[in-house]
PDB file of N, CA and C in Angstrom:
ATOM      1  N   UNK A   1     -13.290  -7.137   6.493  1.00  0.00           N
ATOM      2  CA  UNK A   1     -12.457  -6.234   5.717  1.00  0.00           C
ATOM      3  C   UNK A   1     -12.676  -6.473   4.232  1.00  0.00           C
ATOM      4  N   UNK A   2     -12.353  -5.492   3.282  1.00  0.00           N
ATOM      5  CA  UNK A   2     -12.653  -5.888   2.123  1.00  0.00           C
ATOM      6  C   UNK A   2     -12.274  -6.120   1.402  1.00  0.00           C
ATOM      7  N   UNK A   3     -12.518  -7.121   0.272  1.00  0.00           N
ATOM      8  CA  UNK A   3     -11.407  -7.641  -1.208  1.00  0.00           C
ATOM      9  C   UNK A   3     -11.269  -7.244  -2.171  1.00  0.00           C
ATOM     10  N   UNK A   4     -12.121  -6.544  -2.430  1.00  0.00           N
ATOM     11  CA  UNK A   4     -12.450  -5.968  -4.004  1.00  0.00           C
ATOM     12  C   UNK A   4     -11.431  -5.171  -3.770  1.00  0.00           C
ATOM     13  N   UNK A   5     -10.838  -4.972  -5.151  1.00  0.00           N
ATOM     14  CA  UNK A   5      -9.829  -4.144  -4.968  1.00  0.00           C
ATOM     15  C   UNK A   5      -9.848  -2.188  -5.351  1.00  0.00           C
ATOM     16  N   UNK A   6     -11.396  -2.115  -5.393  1.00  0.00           N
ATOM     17  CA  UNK A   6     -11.834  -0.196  -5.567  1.00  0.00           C
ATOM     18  C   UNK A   6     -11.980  -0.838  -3.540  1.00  0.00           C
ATOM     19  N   UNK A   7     -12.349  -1.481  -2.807  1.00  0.00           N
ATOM     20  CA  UNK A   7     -12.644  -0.789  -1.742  1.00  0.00           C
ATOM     21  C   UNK A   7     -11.517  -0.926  -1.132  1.00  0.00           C
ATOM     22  N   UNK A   8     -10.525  -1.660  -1.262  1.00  0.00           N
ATOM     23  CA  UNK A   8      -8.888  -1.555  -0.899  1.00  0.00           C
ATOM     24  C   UNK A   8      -8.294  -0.805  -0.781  1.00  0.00           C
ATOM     25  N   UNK A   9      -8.485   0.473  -2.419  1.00  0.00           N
ATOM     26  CA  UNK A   9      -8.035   1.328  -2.615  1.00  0.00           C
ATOM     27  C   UNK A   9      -8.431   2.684  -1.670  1.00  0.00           C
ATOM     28  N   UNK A  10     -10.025   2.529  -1.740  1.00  0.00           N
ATOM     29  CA  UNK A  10     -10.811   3.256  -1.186  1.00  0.00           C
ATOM     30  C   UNK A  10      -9.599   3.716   0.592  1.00  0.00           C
ATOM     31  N   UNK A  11     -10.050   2.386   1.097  1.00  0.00           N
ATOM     32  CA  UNK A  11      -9.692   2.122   2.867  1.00  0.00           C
ATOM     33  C   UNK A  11      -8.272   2.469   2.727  1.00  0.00           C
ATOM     34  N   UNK A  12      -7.406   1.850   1.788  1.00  0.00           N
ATOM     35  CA  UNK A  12      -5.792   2.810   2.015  1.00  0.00           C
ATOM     36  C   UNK A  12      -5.865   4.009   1.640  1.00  0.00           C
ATOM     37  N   UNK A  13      -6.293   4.750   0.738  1.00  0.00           N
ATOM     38  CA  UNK A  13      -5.813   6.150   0.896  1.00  0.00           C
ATOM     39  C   UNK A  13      -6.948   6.621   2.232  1.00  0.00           C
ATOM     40  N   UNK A  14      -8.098   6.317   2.401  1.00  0.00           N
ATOM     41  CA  UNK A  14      -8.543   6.870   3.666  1.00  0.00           C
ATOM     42  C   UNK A  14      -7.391   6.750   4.851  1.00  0.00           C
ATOM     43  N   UNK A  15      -7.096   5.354   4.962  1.00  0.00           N
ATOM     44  CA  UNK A  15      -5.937   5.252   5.976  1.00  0.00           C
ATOM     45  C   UNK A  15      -5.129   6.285   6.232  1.00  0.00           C
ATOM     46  N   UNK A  16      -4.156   6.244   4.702  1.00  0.00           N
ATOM     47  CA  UNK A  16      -2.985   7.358   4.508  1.00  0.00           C
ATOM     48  C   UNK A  16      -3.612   9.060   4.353  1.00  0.00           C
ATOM     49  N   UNK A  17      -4.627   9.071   4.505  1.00  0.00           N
ATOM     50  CA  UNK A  17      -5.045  10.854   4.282  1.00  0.00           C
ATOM     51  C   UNK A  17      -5.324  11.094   6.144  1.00  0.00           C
ATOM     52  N   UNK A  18      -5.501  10.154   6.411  1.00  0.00           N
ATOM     53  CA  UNK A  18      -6.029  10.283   8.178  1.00  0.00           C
ATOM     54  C   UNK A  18      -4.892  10.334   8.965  1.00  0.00           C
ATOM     55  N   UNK A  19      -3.945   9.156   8.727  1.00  0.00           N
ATOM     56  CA  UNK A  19      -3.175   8.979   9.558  1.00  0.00           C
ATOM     57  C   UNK A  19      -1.441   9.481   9.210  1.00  0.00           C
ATOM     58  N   UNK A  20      -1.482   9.408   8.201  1.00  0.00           N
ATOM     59  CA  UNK A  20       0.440   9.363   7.144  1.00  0.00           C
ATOM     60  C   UNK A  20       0.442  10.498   6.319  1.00  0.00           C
ATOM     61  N   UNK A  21      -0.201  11.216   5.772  1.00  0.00           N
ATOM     62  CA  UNK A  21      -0.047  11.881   4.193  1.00  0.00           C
ATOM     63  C   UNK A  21       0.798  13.032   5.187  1.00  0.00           C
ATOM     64  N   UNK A  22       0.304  14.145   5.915  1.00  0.00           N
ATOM     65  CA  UNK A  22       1.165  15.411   6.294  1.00  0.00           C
ATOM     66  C   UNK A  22       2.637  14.623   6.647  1.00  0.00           C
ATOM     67  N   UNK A  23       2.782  13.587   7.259  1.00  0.00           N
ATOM     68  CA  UNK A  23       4.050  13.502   8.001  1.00  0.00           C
ATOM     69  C   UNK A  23       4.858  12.947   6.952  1.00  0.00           C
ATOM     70  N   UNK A  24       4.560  11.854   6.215  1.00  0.00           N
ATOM     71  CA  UNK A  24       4.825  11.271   4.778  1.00  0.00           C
ATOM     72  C   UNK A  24       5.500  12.185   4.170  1.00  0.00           C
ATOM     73  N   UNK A  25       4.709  12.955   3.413  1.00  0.00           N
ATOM     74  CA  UNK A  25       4.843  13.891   2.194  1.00  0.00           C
ATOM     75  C   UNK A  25       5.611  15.054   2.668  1.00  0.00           C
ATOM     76  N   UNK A  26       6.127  15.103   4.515  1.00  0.00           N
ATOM     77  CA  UNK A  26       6.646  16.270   4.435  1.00  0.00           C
ATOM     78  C   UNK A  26       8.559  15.547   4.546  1.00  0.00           C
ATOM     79  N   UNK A  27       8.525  14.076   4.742  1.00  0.00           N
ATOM     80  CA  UNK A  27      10.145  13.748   5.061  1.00  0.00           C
ATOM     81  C   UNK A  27       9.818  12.484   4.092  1.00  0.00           C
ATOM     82  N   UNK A  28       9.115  11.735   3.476  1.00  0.00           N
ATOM     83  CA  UNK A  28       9.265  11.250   2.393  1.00  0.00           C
ATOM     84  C   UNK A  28       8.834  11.579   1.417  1.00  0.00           C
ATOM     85  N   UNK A  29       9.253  12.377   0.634  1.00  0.00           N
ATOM     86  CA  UNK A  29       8.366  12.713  -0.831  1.00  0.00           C
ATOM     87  C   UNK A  29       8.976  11.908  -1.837  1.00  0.00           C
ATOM     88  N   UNK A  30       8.418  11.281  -2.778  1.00  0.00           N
ATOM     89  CA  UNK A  30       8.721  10.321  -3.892  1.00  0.00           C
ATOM     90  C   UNK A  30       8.891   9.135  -3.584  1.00  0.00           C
ATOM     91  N   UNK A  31       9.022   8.053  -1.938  1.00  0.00           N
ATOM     92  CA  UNK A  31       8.869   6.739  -1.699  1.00  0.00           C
ATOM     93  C   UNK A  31       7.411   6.663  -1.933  1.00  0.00           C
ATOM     94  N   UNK A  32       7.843   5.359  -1.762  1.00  0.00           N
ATOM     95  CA  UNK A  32       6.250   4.421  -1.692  1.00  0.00           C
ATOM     96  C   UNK A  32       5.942   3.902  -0.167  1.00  0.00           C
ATOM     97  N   UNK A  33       4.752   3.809  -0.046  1.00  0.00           N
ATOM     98  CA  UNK A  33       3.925   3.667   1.330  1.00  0.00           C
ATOM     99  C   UNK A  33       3.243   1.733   0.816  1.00  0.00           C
ATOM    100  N   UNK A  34       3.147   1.284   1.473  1.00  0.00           N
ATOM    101  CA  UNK A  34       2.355   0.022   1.379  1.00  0.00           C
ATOM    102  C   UNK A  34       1.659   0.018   2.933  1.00  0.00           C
ATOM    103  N   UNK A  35       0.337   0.511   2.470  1.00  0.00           N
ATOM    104  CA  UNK A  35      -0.725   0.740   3.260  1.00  0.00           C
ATOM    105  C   UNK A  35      -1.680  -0.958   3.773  1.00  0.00           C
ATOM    106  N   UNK A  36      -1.380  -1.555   4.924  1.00  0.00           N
ATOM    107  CA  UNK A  36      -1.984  -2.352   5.083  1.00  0.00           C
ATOM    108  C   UNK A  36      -3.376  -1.932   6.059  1.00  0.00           C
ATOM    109  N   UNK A  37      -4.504  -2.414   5.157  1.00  0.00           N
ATOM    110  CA  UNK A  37      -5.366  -2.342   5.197  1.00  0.00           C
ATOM    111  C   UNK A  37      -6.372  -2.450   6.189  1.00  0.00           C
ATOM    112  N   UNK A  38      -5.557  -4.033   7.025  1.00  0.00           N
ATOM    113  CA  UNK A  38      -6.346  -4.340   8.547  1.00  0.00           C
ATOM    114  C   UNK A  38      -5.531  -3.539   9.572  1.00  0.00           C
ATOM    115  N   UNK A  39      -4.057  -3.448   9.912  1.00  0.00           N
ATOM    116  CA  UNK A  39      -3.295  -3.132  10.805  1.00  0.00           C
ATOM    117  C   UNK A  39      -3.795  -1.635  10.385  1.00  0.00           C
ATOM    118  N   UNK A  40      -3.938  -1.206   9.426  1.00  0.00           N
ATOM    119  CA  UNK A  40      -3.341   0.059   9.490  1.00  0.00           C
ATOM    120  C   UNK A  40      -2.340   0.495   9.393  1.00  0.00           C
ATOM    121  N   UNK A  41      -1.349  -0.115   9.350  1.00  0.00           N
ATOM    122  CA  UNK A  41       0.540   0.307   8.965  1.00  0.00           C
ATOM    123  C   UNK A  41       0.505   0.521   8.168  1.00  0.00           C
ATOM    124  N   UNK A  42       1.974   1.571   7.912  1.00  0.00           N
ATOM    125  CA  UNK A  42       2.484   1.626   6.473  1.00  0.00           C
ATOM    126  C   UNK A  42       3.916   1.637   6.581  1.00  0.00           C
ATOM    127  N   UNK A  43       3.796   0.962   5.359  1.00  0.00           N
ATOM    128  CA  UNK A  43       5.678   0.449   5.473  1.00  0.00           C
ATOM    129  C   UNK A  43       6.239   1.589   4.168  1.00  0.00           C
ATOM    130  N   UNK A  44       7.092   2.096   4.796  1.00  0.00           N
ATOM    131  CA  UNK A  44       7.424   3.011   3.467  1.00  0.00           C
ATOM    132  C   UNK A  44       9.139   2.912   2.782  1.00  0.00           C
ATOM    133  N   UNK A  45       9.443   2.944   1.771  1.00  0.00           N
ATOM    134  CA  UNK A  45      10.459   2.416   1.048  1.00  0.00           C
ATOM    135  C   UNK A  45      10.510   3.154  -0.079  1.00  0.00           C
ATOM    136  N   UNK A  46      12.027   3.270  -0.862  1.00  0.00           N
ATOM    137  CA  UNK A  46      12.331   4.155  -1.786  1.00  0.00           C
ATOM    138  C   UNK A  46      11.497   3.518  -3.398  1.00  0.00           C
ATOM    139  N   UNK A  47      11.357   1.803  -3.571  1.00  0.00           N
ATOM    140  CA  UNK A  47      10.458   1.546  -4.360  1.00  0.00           C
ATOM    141  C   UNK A  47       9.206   0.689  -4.223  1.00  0.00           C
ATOM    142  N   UNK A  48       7.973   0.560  -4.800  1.00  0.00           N
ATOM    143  CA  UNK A  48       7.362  -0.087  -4.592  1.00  0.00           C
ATOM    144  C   UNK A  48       7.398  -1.324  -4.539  1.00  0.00           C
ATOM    145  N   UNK A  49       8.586  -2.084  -4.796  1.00  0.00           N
ATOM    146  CA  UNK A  49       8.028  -3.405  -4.971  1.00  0.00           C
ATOM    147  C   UNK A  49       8.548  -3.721  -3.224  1.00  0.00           C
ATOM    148  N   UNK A  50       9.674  -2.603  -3.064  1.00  0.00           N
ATOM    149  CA  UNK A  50      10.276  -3.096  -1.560  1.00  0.00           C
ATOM    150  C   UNK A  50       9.204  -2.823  -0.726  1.00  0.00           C
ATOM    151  N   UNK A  51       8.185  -1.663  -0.462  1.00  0.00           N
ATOM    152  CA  UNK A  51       7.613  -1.485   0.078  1.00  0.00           C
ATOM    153  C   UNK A  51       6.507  -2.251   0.705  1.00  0.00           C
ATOM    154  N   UNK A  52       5.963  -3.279  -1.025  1.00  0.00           N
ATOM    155  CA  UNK A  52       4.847  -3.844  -0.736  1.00  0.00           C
ATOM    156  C   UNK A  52       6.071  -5.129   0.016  1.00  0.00           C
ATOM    157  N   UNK A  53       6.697  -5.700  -0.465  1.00  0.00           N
ATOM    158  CA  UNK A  53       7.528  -6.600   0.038  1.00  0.00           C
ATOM    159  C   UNK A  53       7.811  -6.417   1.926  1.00  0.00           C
ATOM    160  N   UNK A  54       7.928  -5.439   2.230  1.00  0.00           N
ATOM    161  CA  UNK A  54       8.152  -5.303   3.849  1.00  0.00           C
ATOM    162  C   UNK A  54       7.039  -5.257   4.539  1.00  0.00           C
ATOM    163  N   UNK A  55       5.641  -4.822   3.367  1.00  0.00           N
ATOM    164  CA  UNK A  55       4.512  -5.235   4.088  1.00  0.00           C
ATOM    165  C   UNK A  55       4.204  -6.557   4.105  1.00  0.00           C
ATOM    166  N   UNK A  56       4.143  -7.337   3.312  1.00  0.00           N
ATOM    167  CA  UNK A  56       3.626  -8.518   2.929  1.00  0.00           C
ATOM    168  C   UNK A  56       4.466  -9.218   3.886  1.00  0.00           C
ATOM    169  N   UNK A  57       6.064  -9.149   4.464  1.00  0.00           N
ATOM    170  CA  UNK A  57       7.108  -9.869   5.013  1.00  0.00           C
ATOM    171  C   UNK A  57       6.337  -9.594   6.515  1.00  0.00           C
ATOM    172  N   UNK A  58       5.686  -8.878   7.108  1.00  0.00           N
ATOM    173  CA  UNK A  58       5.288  -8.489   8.010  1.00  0.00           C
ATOM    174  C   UNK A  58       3.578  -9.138   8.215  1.00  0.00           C
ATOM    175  N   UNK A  59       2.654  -8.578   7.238  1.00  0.00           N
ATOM    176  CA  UNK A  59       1.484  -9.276   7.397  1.00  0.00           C
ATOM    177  C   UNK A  59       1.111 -10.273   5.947  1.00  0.00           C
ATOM    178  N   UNK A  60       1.552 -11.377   6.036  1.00  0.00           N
ATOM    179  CA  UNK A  60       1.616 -12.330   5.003  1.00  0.00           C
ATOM    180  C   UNK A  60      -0.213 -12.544   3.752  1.00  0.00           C
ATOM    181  N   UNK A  61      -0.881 -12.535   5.052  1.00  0.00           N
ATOM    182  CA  UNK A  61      -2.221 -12.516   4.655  1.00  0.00           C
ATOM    183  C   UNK A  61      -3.194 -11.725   4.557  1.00  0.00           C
ATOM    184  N   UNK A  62      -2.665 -10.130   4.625  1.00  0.00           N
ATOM    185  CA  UNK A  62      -3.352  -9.500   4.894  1.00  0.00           C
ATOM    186  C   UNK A  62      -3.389  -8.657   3.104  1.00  0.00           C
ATOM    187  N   UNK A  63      -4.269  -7.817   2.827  1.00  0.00           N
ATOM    188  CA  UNK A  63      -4.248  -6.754   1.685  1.00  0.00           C
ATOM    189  C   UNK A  63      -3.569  -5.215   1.835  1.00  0.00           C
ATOM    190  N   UNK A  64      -2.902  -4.762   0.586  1.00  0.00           N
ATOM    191  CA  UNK A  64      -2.095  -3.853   0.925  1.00  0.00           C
ATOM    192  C   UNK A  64      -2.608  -2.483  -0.479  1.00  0.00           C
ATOM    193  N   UNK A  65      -2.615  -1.512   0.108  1.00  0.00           N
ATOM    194  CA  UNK A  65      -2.541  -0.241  -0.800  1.00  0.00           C
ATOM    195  C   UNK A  65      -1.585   0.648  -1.157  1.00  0.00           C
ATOM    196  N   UNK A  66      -1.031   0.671  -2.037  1.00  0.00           N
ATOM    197  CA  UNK A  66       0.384   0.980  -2.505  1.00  0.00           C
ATOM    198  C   UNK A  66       0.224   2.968  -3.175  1.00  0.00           C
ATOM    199  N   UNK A  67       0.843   3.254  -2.505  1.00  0.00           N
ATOM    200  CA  UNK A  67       0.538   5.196  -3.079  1.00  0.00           C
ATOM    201  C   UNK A  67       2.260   5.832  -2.921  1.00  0.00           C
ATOM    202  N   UNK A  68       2.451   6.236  -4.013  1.00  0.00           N
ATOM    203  CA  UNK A  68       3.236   7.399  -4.204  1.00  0.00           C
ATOM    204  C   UNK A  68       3.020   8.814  -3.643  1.00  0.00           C
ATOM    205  N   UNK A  69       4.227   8.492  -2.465  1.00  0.00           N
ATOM    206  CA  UNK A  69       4.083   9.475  -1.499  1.00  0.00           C
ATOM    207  C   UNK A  69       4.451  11.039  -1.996  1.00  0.00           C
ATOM    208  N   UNK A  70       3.445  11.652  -2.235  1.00  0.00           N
ATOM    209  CA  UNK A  70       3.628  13.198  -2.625  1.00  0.00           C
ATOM    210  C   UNK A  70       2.805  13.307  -4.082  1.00  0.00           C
ATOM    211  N   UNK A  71       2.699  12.042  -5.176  1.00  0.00           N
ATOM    212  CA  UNK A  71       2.153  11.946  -6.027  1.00  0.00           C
ATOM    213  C   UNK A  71       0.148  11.992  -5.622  1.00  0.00           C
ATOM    214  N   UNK A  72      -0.322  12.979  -6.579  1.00  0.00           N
ATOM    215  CA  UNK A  72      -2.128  12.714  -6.874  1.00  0.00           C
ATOM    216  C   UNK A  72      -2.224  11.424  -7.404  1.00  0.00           C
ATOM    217  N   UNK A  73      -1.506  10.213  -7.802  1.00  0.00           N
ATOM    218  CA  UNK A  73      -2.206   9.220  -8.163  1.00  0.00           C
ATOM    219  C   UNK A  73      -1.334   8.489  -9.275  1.00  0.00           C
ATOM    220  N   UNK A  74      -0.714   7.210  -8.971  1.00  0.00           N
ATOM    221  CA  UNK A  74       0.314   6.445 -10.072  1.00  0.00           C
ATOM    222  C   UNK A  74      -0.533   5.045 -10.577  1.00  0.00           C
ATOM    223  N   UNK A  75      -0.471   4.128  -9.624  1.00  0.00           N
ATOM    224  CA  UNK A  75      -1.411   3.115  -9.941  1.00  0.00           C
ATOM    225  C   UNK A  75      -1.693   2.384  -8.529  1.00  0.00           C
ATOM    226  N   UNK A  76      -3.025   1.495  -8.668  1.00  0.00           N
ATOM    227  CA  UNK A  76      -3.007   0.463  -7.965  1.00  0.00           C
ATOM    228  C   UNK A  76      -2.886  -0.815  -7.784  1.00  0.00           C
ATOM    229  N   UNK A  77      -2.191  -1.404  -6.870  1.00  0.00           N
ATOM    230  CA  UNK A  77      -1.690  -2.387  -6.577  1.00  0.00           C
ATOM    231  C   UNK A  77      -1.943  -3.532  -5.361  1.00  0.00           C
ATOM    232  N   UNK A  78      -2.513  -4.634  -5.729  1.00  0.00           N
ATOM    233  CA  UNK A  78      -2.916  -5.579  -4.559  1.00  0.00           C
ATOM    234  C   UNK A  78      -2.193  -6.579  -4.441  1.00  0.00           C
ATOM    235  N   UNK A  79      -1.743  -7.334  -3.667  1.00  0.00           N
ATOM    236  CA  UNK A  79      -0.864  -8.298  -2.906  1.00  0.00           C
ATOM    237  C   UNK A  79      -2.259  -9.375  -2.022  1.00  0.00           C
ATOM    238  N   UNK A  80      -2.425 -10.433  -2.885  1.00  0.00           N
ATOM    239  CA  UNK A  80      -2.756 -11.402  -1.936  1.00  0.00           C
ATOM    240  C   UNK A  80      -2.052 -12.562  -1.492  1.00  0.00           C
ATOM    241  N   UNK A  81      -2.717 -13.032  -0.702  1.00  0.00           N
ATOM    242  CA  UNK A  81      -1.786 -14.644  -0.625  1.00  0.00           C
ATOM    243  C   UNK A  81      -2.397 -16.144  -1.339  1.00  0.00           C
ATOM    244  N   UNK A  82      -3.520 -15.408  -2.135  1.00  0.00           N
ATOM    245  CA  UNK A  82      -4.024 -16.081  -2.560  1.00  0.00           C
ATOM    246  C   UNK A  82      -3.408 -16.065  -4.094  1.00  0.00           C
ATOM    247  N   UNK A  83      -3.029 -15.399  -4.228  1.00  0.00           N
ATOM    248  CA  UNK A  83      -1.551 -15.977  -5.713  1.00  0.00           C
ATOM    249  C   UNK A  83      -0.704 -16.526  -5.310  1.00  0.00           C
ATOM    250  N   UNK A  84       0.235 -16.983  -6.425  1.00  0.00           N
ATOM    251  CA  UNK A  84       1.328 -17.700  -6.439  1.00  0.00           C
ATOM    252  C   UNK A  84       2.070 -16.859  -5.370  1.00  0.00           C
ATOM    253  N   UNK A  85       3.315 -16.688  -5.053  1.00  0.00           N
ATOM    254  CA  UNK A  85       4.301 -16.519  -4.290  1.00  0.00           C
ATOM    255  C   UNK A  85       5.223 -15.677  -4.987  1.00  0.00           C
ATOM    256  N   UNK A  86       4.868 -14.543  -4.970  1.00  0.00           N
ATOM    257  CA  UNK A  86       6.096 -13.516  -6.025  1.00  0.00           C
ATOM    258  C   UNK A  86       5.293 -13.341  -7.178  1.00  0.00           C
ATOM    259  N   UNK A  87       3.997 -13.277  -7.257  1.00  0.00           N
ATOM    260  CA  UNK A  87       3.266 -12.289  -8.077  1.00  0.00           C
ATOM    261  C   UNK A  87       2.690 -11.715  -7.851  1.00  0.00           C
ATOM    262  N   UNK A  88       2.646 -10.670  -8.379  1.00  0.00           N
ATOM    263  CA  UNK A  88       1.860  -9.340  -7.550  1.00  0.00           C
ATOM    264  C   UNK A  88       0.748  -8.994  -9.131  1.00  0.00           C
ATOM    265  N   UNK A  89      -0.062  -8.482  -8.246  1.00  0.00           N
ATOM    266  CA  UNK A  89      -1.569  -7.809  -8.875  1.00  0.00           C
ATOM    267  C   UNK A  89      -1.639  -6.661  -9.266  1.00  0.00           C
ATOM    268  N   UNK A  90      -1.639  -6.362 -10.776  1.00  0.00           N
ATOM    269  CA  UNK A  90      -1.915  -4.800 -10.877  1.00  0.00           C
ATOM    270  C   UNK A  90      -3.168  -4.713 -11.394  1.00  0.00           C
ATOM    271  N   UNK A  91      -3.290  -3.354 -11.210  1.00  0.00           N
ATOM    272  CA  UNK A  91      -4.691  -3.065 -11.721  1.00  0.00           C
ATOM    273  C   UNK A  91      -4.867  -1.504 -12.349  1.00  0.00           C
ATOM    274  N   UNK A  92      -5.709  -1.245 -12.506  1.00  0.00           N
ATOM    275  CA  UNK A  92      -5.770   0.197 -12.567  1.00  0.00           C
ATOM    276  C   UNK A  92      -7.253   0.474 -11.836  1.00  0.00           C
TER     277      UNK A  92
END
């Protein structure tokens, strides 16, 4: 699976355009999705930090893609476990 965080981005919105975006965007519009990357889940929540938080509480070690459900594009966001413990990764 991959680390870099363009192919993270890449594999979650593929995820969420395949599997989540019609059903998402038609009963959540404006939460956040935290797209995990290996499972394939998405945990969805009214903000991002809860979102990535219920993913991460769920797959501790895994990488996550964070999208604003109904939004073309806010930012991206990676969660490893290879940081400290309660810092999160932004990027653009």
């Amino acid at each position: 699976m991959p680390t870099d965080p363009n192919a993270i981005a890449e594999r979650g919105t593929q995820i969420y355009a395949t599997k989540y975006k019609a059903a998402f965007e038609a009963n959540h519009p404006g939460q956040f999705a935290a797209i995990d990357i290996h499972s394939e889940e998405a945990f969805v929540k009214p903000t991002p930090e809860e979102a990535l938080r219920a993913a991460q509480a769920k797959n501790p070690k895994s990488f996550f893609h964070l999208i604003k459900i109904g939004a073309p594009g806010v930012f991206k966001v990676g969660y490893s476990s290879g940081v400290k413990s309660g810092d999160w990764v932004f990027g653009s």
